[in-house]
PDB file of N, CA and C in Angstrom:
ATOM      1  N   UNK A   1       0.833  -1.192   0.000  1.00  0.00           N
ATOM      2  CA  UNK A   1       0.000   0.000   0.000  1.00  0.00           C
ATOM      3  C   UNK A   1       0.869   1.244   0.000  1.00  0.00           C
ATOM      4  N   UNK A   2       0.813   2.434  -1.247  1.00  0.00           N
ATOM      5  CA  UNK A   2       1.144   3.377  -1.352  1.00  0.00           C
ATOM      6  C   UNK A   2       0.663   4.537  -0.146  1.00  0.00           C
ATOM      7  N   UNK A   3       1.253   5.457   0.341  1.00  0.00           N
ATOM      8  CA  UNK A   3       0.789   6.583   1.068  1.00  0.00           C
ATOM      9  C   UNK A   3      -0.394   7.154   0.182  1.00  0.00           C
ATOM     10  N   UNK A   4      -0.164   7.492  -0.757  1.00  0.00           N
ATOM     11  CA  UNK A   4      -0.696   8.299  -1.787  1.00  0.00           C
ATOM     12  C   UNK A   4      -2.447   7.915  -0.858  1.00  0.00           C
ATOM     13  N   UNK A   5      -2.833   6.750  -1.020  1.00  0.00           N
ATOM     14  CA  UNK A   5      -3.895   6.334  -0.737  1.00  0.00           C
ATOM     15  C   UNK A   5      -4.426   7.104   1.038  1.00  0.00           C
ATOM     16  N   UNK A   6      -4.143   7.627   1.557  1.00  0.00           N
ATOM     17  CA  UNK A   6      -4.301   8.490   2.463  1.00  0.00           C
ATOM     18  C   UNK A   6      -4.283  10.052   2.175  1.00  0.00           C
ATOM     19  N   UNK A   7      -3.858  10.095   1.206  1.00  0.00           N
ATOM     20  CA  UNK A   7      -3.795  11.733   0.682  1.00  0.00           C
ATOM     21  C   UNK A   7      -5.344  12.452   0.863  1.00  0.00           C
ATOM     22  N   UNK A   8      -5.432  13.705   1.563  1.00  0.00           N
ATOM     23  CA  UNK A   8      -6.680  14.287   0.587  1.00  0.00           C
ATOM     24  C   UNK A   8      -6.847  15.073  -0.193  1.00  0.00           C
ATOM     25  N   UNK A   9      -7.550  14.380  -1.134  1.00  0.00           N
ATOM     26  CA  UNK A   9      -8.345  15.251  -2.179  1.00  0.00           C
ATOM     27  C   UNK A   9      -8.009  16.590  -2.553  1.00  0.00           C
ATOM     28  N   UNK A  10      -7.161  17.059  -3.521  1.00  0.00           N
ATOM     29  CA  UNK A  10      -7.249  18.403  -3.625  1.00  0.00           C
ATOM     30  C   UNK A  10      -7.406  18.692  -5.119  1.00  0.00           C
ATOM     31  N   UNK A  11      -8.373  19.901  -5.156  1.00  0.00           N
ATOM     32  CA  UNK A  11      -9.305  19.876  -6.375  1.00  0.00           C
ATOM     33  C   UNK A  11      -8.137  21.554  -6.832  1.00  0.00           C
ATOM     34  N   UNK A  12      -7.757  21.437  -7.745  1.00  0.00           N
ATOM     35  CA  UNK A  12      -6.766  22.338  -8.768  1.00  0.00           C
ATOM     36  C   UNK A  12      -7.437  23.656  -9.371  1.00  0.00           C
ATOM     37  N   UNK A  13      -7.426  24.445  -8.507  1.00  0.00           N
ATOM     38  CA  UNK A  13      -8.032  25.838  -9.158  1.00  0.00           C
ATOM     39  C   UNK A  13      -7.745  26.282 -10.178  1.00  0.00           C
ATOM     40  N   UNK A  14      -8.889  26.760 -11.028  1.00  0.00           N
ATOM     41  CA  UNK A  14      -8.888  27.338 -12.244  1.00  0.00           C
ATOM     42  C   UNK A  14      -9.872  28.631 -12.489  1.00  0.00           C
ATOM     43  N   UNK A  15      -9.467  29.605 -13.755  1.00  0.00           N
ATOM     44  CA  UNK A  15     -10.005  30.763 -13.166  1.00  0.00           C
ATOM     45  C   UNK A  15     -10.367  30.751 -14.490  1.00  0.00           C
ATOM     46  N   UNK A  16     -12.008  31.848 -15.318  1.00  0.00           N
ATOM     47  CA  UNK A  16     -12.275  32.274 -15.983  1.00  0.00           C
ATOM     48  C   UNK A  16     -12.188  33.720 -16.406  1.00  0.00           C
ATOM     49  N   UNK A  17     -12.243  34.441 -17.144  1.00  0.00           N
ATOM     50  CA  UNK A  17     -12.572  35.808 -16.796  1.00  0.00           C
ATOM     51  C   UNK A  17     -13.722  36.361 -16.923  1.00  0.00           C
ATOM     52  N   UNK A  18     -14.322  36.819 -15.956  1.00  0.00           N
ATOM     53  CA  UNK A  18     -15.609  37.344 -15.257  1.00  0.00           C
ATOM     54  C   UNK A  18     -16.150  38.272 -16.549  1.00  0.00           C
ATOM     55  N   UNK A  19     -15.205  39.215 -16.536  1.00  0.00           N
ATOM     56  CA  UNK A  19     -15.570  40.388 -17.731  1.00  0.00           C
ATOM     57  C   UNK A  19     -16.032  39.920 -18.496  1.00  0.00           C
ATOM     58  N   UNK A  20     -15.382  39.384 -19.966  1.00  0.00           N
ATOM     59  CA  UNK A  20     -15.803  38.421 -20.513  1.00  0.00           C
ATOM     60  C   UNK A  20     -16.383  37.369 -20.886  1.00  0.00           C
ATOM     61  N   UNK A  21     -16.567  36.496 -19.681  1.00  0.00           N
ATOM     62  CA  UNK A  21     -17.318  35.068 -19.504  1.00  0.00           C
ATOM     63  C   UNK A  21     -18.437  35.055 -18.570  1.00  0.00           C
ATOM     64  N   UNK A  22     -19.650  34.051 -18.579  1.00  0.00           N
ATOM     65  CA  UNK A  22     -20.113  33.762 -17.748  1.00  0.00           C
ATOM     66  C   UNK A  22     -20.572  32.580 -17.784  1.00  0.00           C
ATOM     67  N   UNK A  23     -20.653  31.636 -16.366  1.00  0.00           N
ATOM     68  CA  UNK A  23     -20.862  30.641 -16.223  1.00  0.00           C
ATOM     69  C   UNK A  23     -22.164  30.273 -16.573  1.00  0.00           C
ATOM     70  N   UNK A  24     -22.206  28.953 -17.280  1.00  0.00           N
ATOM     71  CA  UNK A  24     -23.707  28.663 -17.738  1.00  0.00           C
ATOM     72  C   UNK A  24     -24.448  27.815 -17.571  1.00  0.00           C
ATOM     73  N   UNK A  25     -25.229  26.888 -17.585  1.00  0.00           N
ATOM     74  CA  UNK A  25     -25.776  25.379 -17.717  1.00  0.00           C
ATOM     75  C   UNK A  25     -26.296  24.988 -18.951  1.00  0.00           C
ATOM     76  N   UNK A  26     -25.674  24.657 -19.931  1.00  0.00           N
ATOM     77  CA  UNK A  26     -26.689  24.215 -20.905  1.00  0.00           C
ATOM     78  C   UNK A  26     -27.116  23.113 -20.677  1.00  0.00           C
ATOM     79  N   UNK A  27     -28.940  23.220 -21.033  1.00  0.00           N
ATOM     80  CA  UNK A  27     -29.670  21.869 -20.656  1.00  0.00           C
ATOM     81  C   UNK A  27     -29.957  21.408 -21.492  1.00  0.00           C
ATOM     82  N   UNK A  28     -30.550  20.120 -21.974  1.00  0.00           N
ATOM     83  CA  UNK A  28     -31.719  19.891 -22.744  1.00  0.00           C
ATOM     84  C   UNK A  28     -32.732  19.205 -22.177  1.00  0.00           C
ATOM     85  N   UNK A  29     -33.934  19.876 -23.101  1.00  0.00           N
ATOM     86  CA  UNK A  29     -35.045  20.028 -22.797  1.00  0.00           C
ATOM     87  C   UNK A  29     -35.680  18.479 -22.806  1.00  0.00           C
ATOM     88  N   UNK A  30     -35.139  17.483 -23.700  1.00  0.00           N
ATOM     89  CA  UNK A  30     -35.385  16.260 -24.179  1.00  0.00           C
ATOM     90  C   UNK A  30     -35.013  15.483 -23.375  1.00  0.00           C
ATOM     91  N   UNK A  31     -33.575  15.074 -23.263  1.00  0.00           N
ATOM     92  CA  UNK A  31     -33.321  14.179 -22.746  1.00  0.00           C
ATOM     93  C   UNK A  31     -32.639  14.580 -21.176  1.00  0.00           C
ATOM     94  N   UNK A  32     -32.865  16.163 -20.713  1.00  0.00           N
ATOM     95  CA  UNK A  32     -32.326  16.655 -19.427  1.00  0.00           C
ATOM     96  C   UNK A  32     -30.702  16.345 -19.038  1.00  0.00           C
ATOM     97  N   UNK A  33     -30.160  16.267 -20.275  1.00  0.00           N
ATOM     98  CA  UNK A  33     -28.375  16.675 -20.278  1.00  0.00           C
ATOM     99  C   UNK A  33     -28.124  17.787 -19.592  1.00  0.00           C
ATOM    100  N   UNK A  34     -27.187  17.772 -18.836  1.00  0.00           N
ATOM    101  CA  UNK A  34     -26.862  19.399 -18.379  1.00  0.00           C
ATOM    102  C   UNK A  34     -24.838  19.249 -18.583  1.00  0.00           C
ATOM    103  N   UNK A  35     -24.628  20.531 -19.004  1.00  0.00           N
ATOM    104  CA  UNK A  35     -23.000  20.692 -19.753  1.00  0.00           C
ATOM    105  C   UNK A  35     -23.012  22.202 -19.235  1.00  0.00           C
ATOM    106  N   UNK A  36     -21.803  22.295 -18.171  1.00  0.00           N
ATOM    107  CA  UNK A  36     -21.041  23.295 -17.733  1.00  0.00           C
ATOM    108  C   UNK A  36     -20.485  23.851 -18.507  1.00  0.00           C
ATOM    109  N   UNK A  37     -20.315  25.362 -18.727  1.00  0.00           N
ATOM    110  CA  UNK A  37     -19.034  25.632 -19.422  1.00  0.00           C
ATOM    111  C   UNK A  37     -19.262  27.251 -19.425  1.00  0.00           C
ATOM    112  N   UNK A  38     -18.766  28.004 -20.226  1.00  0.00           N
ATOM    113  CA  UNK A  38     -19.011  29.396 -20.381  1.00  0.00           C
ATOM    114  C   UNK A  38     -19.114  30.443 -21.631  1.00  0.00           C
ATOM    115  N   UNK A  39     -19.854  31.425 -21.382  1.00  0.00           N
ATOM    116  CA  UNK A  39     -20.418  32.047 -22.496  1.00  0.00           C
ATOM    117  C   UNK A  39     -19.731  33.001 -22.476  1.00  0.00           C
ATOM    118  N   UNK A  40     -18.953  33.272 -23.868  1.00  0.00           N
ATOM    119  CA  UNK A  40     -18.415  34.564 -23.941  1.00  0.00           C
ATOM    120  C   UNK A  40     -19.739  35.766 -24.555  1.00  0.00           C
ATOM    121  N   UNK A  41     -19.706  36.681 -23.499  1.00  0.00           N
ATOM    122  CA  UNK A  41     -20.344  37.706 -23.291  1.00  0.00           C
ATOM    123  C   UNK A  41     -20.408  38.995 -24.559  1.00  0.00           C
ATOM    124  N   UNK A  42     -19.587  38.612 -25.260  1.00  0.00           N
ATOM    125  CA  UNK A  42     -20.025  39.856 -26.432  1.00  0.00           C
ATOM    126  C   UNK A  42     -20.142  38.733 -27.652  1.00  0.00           C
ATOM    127  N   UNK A  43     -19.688  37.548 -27.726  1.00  0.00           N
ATOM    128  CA  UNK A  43     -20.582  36.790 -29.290  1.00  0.00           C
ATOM    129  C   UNK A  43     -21.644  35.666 -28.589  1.00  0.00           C
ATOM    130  N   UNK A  44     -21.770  35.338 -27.413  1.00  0.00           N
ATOM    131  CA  UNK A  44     -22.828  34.408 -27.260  1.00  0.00           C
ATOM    132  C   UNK A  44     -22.080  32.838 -27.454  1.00  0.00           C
ATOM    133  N   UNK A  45     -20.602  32.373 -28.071  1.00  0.00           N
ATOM    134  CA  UNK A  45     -19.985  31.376 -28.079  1.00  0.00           C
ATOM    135  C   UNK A  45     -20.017  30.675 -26.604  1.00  0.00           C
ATOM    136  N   UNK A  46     -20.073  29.254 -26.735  1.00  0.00           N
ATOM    137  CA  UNK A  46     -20.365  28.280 -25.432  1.00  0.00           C
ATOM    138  C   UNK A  46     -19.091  28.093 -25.365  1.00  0.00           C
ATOM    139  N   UNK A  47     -18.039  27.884 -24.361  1.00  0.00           N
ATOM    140  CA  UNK A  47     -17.318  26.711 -24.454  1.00  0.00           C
ATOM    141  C   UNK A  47     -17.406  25.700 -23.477  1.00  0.00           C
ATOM    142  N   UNK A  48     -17.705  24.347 -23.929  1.00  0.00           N
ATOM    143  CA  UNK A  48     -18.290  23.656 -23.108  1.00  0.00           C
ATOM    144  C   UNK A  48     -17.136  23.026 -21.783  1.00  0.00           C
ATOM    145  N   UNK A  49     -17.419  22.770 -20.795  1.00  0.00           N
ATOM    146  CA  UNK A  49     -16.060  22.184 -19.379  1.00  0.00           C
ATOM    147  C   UNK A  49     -16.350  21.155 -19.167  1.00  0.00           C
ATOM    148  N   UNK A  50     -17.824  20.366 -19.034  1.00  0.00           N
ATOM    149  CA  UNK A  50     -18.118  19.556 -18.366  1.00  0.00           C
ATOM    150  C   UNK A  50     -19.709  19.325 -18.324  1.00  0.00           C
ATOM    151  N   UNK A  51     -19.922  17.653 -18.483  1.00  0.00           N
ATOM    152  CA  UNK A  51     -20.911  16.947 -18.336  1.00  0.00           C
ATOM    153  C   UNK A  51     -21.573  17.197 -16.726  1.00  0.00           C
ATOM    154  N   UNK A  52     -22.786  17.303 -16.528  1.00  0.00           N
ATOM    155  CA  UNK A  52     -22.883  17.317 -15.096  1.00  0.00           C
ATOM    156  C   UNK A  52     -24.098  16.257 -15.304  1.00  0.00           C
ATOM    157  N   UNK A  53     -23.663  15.441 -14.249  1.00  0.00           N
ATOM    158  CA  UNK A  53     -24.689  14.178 -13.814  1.00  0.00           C
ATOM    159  C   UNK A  53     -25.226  14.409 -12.809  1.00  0.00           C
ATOM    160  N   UNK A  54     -24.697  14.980 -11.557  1.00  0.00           N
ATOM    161  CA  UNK A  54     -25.504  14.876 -10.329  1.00  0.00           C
ATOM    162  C   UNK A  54     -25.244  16.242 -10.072  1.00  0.00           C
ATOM    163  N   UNK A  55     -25.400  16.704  -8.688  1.00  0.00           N
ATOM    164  CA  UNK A  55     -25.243  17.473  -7.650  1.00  0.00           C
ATOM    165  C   UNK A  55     -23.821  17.812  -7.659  1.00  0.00           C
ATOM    166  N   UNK A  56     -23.212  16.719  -7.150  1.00  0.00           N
ATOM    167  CA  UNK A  56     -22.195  16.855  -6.875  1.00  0.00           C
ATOM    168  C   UNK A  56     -21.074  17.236  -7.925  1.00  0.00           C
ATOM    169  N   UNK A  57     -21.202  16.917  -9.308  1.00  0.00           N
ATOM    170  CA  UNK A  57     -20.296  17.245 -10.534  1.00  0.00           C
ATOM    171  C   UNK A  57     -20.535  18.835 -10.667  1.00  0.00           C
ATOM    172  N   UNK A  58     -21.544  19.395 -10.364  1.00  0.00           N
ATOM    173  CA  UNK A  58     -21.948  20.903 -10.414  1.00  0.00           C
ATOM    174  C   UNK A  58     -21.103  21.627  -9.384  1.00  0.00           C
ATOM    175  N   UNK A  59     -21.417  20.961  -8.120  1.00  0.00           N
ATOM    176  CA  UNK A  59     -20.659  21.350  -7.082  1.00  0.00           C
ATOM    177  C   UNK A  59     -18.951  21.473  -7.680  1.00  0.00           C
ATOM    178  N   UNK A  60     -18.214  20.431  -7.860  1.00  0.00           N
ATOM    179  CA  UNK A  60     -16.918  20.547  -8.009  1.00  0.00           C
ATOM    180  C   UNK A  60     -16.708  21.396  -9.577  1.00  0.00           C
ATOM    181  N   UNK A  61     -17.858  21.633 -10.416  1.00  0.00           N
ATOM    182  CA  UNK A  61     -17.337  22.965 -11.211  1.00  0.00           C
ATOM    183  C   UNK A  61     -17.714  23.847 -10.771  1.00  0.00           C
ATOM    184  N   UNK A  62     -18.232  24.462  -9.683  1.00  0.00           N
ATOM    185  CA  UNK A  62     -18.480  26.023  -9.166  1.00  0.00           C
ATOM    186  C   UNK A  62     -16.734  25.581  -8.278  1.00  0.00           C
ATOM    187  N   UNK A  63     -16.558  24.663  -7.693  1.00  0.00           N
ATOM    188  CA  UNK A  63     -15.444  24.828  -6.661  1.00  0.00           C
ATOM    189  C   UNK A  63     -13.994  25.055  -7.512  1.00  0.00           C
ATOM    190  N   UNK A  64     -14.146  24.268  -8.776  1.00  0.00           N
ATOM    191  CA  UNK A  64     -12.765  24.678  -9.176  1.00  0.00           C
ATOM    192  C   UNK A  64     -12.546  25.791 -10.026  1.00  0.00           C
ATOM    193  N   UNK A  65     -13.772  27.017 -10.323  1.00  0.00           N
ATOM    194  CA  UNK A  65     -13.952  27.811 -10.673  1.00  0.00           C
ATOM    195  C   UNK A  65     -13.636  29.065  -9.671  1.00  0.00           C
ATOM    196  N   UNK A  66     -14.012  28.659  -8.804  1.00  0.00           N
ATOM    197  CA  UNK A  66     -14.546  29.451  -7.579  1.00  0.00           C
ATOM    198  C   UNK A  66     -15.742  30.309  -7.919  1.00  0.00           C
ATOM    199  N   UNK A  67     -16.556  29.517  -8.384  1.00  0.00           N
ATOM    200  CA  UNK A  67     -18.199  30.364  -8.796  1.00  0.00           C
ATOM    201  C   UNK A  67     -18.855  29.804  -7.572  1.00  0.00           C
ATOM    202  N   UNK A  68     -19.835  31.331  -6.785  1.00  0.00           N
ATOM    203  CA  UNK A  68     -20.286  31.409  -5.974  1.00  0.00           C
ATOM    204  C   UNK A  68     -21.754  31.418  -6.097  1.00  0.00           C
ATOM    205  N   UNK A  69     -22.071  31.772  -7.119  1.00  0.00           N
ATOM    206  CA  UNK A  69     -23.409  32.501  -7.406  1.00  0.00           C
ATOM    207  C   UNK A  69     -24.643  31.282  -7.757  1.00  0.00           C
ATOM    208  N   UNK A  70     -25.253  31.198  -7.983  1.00  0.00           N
ATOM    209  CA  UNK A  70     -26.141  30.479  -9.140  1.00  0.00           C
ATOM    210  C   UNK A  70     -25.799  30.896 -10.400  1.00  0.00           C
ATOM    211  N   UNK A  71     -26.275  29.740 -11.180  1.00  0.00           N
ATOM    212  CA  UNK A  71     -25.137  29.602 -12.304  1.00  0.00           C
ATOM    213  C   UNK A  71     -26.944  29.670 -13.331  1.00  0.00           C
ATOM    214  N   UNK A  72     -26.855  30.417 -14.414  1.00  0.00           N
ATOM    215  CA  UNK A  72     -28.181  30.772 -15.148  1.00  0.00           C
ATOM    216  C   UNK A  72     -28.106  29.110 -16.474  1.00  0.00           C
ATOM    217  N   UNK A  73     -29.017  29.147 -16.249  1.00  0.00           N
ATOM    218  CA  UNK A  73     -29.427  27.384 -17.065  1.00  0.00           C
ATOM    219  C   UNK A  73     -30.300  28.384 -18.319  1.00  0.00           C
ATOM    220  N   UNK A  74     -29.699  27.627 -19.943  1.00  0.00           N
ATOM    221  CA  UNK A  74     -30.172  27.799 -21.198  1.00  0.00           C
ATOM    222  C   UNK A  74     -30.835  26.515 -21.453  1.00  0.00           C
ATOM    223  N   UNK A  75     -31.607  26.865 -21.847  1.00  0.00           N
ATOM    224  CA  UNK A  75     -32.291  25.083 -22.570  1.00  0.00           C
ATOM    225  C   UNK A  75     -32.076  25.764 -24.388  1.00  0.00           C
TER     226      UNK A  75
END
């Protein structure tokens, strides 16, 4: 048994720029997919970060974002 296996968890901060970007949810309406990622603010372009399945996958993209807010959902 490696140490490693006692380690905790540390989730790798990453930053967007606010000015420019905002955090989004794209959903669908059909099959209720939801995909993290961010909208650049003067063309409307997505770029997508991440699949979200539960609660918790949402959670760890506001945490490695450091997004605090509620995050606005597009269908």
């Amino acid at each position: 048994m490696g140490w490693s296996l006692f380690r905790s968890k540390k989730t790798d901060r990453k930053t967007y720029d606010a000015e420019t970007q905002k955090p989004v949810l794209h959903c669908s309406i059909c099959t209720g997919e939801q995909v993290a990622g961010f909208k650049d603010r003067k063309t409307g372009r997505f770029n997508e970060i991440m699949l979200i399945r539960n609660e918790k996958d949402l959670d760890d993209f506001k945490e490695t974002y450091g997004i605090t807010e509620e995050i606005e959902k597009e269908y």
